[in-house]
PDB file of N, CA and C in Angstrom:
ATOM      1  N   UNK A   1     110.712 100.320 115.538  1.00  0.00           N
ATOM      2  CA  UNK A   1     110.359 101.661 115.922  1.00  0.00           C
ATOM      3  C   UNK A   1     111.596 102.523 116.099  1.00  0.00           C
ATOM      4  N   UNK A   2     112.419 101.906 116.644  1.00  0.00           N
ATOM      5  CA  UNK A   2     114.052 103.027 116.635  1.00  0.00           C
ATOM      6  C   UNK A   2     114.267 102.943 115.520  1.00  0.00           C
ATOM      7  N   UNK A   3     114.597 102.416 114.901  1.00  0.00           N
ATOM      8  CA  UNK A   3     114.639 102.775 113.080  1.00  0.00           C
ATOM      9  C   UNK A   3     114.093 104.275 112.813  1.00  0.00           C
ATOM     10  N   UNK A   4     112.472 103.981 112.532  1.00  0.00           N
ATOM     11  CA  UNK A   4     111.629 104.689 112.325  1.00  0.00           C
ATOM     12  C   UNK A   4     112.068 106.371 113.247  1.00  0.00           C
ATOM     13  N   UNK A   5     112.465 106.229 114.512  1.00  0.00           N
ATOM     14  CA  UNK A   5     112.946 107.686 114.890  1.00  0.00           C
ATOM     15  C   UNK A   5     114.233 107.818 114.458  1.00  0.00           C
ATOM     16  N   UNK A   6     115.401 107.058 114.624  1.00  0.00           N
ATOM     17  CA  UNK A   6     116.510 107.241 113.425  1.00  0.00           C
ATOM     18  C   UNK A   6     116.288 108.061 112.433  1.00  0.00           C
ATOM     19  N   UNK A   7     115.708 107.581 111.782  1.00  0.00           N
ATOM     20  CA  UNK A   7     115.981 107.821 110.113  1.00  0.00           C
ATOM     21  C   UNK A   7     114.699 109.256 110.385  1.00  0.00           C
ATOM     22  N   UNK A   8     113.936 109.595 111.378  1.00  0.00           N
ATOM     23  CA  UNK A   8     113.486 111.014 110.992  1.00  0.00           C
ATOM     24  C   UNK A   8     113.952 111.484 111.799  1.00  0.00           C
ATOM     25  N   UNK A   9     115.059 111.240 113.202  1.00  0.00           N
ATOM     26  CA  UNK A   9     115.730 112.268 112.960  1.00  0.00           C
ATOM     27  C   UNK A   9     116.989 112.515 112.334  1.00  0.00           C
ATOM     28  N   UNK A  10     117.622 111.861 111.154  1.00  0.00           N
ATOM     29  CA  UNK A  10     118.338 112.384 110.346  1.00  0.00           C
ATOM     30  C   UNK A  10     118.184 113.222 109.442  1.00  0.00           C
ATOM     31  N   UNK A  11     116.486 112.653 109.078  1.00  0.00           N
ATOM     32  CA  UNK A  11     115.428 113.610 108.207  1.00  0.00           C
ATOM     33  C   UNK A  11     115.516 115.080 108.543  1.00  0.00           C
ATOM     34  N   UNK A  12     115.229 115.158 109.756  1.00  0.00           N
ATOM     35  CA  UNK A  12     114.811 116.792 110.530  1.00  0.00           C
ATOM     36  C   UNK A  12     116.564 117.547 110.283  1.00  0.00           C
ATOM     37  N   UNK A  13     117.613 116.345 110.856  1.00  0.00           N
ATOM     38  CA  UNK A  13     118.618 117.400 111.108  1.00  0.00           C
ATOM     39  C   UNK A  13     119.348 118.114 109.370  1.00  0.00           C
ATOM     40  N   UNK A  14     118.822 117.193 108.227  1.00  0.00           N
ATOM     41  CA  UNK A  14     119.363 117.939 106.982  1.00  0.00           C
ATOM     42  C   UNK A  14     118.940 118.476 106.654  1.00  0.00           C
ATOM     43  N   UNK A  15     117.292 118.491 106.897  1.00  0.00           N
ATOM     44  CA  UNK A  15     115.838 119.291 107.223  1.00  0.00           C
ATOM     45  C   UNK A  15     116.638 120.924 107.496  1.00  0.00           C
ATOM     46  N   UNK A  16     117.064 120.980 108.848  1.00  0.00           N
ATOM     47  CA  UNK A  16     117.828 122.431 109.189  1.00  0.00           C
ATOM     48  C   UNK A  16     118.513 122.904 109.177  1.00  0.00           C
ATOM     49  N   UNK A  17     119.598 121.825 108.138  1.00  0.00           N
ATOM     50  CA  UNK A  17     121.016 121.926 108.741  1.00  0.00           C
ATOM     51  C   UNK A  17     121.236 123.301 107.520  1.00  0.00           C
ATOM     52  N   UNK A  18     122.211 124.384 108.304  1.00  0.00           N
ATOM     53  CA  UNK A  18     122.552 125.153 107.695  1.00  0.00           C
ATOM     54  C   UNK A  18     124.310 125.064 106.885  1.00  0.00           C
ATOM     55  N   UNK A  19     124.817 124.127 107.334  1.00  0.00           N
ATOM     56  CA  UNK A  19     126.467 124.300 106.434  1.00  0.00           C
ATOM     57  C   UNK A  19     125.752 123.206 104.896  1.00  0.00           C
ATOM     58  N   UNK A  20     127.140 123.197 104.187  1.00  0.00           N
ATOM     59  CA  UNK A  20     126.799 122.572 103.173  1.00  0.00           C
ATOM     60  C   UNK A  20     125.524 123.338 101.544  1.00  0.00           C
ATOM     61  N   UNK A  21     125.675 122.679 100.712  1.00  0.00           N
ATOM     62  CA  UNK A  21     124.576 122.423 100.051  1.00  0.00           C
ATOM     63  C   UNK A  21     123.508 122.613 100.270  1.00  0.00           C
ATOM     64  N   UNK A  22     122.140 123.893 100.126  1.00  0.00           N
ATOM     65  CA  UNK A  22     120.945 123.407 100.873  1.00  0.00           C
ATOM     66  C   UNK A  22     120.303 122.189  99.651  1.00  0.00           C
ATOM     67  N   UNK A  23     120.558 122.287  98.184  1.00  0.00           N
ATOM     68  CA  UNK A  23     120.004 121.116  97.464  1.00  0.00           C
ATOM     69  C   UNK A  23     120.410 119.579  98.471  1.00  0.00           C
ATOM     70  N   UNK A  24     121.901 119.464  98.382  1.00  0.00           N
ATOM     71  CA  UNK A  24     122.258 118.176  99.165  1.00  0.00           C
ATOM     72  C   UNK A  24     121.560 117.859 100.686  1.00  0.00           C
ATOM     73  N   UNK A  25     121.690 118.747 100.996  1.00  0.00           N
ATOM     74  CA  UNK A  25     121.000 118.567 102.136  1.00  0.00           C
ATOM     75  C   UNK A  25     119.308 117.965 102.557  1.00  0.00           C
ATOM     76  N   UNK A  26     118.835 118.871 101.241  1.00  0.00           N
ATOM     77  CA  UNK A  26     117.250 118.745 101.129  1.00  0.00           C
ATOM     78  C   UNK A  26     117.129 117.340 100.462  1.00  0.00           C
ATOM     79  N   UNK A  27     118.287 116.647  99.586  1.00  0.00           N
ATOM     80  CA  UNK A  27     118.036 115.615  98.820  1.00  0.00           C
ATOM     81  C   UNK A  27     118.209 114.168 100.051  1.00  0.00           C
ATOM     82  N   UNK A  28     119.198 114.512 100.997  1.00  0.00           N
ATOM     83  CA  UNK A  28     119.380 113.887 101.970  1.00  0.00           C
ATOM     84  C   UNK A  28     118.690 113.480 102.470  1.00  0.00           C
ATOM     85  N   UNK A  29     117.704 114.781 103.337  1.00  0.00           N
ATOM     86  CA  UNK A  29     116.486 114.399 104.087  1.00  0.00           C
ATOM     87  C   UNK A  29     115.463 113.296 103.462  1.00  0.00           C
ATOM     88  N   UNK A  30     115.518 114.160 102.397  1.00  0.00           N
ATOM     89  CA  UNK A  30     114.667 112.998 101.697  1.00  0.00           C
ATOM     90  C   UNK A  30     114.438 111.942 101.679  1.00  0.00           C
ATOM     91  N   UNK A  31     115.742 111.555 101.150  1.00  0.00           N
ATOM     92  CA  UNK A  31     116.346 110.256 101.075  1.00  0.00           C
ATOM     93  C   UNK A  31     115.772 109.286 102.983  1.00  0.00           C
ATOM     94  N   UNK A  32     116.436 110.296 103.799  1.00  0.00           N
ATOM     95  CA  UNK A  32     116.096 109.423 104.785  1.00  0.00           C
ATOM     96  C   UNK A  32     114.809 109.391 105.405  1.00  0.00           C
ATOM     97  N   UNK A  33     113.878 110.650 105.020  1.00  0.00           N
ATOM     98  CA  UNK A  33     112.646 110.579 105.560  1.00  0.00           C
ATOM     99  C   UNK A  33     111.778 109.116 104.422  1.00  0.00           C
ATOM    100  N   UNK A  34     112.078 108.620 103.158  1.00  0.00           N
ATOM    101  CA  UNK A  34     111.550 107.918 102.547  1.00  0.00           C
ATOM    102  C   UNK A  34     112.140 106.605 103.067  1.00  0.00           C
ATOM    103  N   UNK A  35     113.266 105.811 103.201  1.00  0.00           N
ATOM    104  CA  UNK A  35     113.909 105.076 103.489  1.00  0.00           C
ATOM    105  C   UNK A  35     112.758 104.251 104.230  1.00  0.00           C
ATOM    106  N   UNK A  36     112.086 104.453 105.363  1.00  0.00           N
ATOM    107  CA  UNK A  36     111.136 103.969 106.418  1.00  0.00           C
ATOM    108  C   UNK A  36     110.045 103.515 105.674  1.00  0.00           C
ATOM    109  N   UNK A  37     109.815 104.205 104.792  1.00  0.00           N
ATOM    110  CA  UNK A  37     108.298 103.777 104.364  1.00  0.00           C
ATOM    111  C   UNK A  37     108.365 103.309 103.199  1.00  0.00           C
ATOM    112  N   UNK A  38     109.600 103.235 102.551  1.00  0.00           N
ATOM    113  CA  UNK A  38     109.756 102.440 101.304  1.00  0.00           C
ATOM    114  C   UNK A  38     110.436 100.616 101.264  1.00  0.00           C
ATOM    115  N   UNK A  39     111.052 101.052 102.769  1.00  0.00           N
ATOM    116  CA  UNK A  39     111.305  99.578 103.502  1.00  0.00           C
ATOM    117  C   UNK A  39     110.700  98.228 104.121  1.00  0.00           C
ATOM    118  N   UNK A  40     109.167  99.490 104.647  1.00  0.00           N
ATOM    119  CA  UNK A  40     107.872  99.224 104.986  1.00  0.00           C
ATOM    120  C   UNK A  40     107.329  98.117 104.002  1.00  0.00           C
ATOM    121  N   UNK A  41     107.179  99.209 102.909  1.00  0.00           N
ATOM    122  CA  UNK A  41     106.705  98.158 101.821  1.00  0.00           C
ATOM    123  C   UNK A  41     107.135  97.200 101.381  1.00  0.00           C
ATOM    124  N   UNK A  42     108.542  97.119 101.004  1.00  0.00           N
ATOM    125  CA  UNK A  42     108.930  96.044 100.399  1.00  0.00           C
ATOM    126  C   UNK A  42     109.253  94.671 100.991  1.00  0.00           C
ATOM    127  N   UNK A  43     108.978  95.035 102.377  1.00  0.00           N
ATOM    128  CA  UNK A  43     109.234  93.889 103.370  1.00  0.00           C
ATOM    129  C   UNK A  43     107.722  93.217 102.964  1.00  0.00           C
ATOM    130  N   UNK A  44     106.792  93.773 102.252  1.00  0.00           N
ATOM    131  CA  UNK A  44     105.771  92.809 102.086  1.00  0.00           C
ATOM    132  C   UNK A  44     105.906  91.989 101.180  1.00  0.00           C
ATOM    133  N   UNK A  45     107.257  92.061  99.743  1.00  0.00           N
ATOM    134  CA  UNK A  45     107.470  91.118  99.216  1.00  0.00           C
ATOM    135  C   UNK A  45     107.966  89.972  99.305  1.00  0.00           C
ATOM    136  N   UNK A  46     108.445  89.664 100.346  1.00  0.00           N
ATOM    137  CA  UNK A  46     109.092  88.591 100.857  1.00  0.00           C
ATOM    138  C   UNK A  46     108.099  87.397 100.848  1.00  0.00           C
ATOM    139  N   UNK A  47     108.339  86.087 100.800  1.00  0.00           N
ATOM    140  CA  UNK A  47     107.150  85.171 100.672  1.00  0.00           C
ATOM    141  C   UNK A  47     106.671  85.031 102.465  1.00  0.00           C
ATOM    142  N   UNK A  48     105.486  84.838 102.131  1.00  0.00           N
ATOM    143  CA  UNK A  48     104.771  84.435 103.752  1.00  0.00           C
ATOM    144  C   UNK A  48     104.506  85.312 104.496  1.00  0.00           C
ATOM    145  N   UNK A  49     104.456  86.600 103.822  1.00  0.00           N
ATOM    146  CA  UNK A  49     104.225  87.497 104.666  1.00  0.00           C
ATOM    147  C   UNK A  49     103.189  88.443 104.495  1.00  0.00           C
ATOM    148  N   UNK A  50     102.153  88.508 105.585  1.00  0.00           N
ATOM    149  CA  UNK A  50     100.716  89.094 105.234  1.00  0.00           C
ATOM    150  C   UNK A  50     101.095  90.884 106.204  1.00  0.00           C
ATOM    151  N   UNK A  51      99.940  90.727 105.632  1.00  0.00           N
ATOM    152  CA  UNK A  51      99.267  92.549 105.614  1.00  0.00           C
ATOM    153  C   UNK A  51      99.331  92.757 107.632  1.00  0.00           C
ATOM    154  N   UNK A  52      98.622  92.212 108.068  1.00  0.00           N
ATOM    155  CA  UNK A  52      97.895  91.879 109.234  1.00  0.00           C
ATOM    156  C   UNK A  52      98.228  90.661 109.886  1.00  0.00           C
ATOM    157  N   UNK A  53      98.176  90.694 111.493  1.00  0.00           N
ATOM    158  CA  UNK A  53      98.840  90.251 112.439  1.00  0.00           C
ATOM    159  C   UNK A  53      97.591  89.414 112.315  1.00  0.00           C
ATOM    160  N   UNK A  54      97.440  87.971 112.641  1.00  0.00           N
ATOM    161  CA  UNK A  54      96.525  86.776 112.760  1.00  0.00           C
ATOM    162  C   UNK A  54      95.845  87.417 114.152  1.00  0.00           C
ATOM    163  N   UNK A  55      96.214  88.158 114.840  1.00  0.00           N
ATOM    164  CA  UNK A  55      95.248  88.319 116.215  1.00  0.00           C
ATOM    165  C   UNK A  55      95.070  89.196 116.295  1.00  0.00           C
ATOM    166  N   UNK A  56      95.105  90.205 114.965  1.00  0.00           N
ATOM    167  CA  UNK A  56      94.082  91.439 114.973  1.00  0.00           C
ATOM    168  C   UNK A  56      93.007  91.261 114.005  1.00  0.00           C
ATOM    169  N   UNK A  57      92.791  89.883 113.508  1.00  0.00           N
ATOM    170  CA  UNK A  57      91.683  89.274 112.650  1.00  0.00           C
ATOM    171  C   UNK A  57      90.703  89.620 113.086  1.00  0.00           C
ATOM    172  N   UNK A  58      89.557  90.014 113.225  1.00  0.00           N
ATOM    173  CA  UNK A  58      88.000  89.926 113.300  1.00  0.00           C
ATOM    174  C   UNK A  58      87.519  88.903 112.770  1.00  0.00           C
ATOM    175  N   UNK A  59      86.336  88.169 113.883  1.00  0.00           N
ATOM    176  CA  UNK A  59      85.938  86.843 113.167  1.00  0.00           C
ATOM    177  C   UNK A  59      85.460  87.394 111.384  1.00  0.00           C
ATOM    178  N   UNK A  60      86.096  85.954 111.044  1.00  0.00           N
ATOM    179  CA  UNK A  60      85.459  85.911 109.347  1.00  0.00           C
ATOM    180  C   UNK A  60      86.201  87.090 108.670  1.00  0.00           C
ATOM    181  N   UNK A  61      87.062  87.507 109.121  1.00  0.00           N
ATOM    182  CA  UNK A  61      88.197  88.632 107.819  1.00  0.00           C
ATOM    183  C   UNK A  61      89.243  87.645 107.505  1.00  0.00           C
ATOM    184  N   UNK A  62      89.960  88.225 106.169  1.00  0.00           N
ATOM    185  CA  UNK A  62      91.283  86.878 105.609  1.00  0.00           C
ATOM    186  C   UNK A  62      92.301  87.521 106.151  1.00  0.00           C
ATOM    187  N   UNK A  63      93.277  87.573 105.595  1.00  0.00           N
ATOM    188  CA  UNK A  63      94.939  87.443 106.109  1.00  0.00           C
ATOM    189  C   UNK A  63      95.397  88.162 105.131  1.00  0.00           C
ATOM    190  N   UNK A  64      94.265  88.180 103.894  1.00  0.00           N
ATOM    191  CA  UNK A  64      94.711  89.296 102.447  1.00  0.00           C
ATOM    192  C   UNK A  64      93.554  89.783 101.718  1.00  0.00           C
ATOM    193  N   UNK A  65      93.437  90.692 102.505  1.00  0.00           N
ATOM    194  CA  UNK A  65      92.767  91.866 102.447  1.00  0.00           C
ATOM    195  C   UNK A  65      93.493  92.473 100.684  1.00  0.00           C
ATOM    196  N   UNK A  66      92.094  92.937 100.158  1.00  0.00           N
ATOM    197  CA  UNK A  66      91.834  93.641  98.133  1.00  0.00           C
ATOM    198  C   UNK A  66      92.774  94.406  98.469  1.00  0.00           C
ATOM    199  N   UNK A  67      92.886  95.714  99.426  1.00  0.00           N
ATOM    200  CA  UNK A  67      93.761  96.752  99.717  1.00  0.00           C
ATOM    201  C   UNK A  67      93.963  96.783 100.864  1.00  0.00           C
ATOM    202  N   UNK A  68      94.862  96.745 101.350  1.00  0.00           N
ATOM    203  CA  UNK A  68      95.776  96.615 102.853  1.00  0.00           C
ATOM    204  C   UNK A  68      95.621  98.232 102.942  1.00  0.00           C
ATOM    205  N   UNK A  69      95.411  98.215 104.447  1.00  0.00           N
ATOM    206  CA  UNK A  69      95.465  99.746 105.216  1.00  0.00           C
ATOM    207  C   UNK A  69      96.757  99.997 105.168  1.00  0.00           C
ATOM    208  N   UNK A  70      97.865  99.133 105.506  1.00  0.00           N
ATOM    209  CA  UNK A  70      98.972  99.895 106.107  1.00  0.00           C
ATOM    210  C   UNK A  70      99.488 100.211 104.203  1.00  0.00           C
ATOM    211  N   UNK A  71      99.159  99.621 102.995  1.00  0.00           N
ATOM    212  CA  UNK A  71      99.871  99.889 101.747  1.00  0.00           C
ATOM    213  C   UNK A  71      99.484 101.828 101.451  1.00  0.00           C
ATOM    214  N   UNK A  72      97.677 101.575 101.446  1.00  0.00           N
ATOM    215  CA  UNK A  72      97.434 103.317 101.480  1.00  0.00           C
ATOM    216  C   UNK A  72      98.325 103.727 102.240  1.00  0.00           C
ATOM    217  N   UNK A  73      98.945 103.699 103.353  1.00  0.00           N
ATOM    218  CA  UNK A  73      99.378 104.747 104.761  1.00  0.00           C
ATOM    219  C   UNK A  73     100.564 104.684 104.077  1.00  0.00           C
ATOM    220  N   UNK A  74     101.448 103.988 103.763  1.00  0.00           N
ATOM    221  CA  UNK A  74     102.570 104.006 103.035  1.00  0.00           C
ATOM    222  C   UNK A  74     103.108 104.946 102.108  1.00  0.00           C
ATOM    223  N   UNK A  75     101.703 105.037 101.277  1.00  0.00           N
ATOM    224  CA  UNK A  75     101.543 105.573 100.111  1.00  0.00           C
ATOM    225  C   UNK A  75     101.154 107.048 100.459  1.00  0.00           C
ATOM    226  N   UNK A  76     100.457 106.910 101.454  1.00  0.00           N
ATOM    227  CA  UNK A  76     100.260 108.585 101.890  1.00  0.00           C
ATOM    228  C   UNK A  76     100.756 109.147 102.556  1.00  0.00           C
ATOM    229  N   UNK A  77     102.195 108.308 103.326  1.00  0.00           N
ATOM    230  CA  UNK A  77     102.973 109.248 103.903  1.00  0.00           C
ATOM    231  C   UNK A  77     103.933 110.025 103.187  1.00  0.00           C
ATOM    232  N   UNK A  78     104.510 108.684 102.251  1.00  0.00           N
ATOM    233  CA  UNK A  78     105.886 109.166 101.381  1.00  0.00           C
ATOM    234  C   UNK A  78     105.267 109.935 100.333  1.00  0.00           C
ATOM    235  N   UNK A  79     104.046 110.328 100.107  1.00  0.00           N
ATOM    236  CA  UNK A  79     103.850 111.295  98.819  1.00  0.00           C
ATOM    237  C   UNK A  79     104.572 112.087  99.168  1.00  0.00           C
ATOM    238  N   UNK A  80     104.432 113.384 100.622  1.00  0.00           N
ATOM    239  CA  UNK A  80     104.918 114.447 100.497  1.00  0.00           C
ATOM    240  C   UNK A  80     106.676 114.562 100.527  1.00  0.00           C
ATOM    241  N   UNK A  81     106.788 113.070 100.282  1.00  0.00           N
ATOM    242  CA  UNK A  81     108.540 113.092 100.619  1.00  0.00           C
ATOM    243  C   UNK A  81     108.563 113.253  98.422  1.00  0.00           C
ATOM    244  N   UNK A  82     107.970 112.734  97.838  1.00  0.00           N
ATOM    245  CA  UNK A  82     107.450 112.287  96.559  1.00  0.00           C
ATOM    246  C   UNK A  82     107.676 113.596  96.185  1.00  0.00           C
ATOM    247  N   UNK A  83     106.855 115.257  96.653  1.00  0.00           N
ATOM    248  CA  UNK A  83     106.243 116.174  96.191  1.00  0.00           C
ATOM    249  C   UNK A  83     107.774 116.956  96.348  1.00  0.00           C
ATOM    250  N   UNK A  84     108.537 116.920  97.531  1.00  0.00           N
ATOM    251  CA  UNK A  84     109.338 117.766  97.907  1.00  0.00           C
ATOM    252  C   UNK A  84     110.541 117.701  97.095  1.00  0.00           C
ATOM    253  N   UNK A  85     110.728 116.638  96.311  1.00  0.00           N
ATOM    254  CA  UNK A  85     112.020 116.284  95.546  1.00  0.00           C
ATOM    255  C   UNK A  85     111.402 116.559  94.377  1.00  0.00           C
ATOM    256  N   UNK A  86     110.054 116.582  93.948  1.00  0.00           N
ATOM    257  CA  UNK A  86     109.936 117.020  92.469  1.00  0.00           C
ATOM    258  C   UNK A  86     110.001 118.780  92.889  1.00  0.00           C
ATOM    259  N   UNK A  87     109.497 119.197  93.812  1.00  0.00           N
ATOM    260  CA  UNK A  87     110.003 120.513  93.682  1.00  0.00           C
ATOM    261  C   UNK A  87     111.119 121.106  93.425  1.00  0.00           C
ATOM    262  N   UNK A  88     111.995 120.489  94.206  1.00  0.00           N
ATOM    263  CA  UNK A  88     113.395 120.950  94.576  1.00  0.00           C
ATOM    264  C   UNK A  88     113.792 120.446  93.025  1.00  0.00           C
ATOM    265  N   UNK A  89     113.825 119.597  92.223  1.00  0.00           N
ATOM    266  CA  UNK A  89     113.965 119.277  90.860  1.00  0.00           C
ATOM    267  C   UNK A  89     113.480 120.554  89.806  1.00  0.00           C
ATOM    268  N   UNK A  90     112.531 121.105  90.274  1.00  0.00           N
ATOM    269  CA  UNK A  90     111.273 121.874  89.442  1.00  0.00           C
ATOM    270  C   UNK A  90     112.142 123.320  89.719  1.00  0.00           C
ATOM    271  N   UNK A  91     112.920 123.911  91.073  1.00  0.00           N
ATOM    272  CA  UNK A  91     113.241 124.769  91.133  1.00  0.00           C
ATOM    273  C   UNK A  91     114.689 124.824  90.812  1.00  0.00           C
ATOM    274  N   UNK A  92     115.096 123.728  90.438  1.00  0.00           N
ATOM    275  CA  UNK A  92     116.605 124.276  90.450  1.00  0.00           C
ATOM    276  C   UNK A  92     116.543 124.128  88.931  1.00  0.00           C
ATOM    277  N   UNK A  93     116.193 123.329  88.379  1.00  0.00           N
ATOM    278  CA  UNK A  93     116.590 123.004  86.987  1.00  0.00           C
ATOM    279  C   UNK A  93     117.630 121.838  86.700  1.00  0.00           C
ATOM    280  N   UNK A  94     117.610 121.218  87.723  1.00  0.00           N
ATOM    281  CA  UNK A  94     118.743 119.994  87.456  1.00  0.00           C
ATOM    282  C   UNK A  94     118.514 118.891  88.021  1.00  0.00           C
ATOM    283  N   UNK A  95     118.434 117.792  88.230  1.00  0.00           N
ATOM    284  CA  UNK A  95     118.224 116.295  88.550  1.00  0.00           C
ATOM    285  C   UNK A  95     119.761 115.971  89.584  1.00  0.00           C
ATOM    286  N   UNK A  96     119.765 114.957  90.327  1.00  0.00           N
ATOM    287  CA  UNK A  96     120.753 114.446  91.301  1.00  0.00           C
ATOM    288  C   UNK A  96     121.900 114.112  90.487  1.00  0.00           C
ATOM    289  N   UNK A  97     122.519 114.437  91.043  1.00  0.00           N
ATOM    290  CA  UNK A  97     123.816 113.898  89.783  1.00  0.00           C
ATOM    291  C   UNK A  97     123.980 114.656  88.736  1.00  0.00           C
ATOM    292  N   UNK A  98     123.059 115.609  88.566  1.00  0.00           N
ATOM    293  CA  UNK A  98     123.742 116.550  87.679  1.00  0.00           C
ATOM    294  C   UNK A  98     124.986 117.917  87.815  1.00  0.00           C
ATOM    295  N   UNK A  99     125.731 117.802  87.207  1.00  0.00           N
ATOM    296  CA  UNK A  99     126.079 119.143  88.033  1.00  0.00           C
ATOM    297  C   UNK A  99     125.905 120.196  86.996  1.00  0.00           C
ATOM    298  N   UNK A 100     126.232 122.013  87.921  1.00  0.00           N
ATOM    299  CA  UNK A 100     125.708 123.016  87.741  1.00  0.00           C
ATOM    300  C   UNK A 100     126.339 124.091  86.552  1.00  0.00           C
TER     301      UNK A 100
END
């Protein structure tokens, strides 16, 4: 959970920050508002490791669940981190690493 406020508030402060780059800045946030929920996920690739805590089971549910709740929530948080970098792409005319 300190992670998780870490990394948004690094999010918020490139979020406002006025010196610098506002592209770099906005690419920043990004970067760290996704970091959490893209970490989220991939910690599910690791072997042995399920969706759901064994003692939030309900009698007769498995351990691997067709679609995991927390994969949607994942997926629906970081879209708008998803939407904000294709914008910022869409308005400038240039990709990361490109220069101007």
């Amino acid at each position: 959970m300190a992670v998780g406020v870490l990394l948004g508030r690094a999010a918020a402060f490139f979020t406002w920050r006025r010196k610098g780059d506002a592209r770099t800045n906005l690419m920043a946030a990004a970067m760290f508002a996704s970091f959490y929920w893209v970490s989220q996920a991939m910690a599910f690739l690791f072997p042995g490791v399920t969706w759901t805590g064994p003692n939030l089971l309900k009698p007769g549910e498995s351990l691997h669940p067709a679609v995991p709740l927390r994969a949607k929530l994942d997926l629906v948080l970081i879209t708008p981190v998803i939407l904000a970098v294709a914008l910022l792409w869409r308005t400038t005319g240039t990709q990361p690493g490109e220069r101007r």
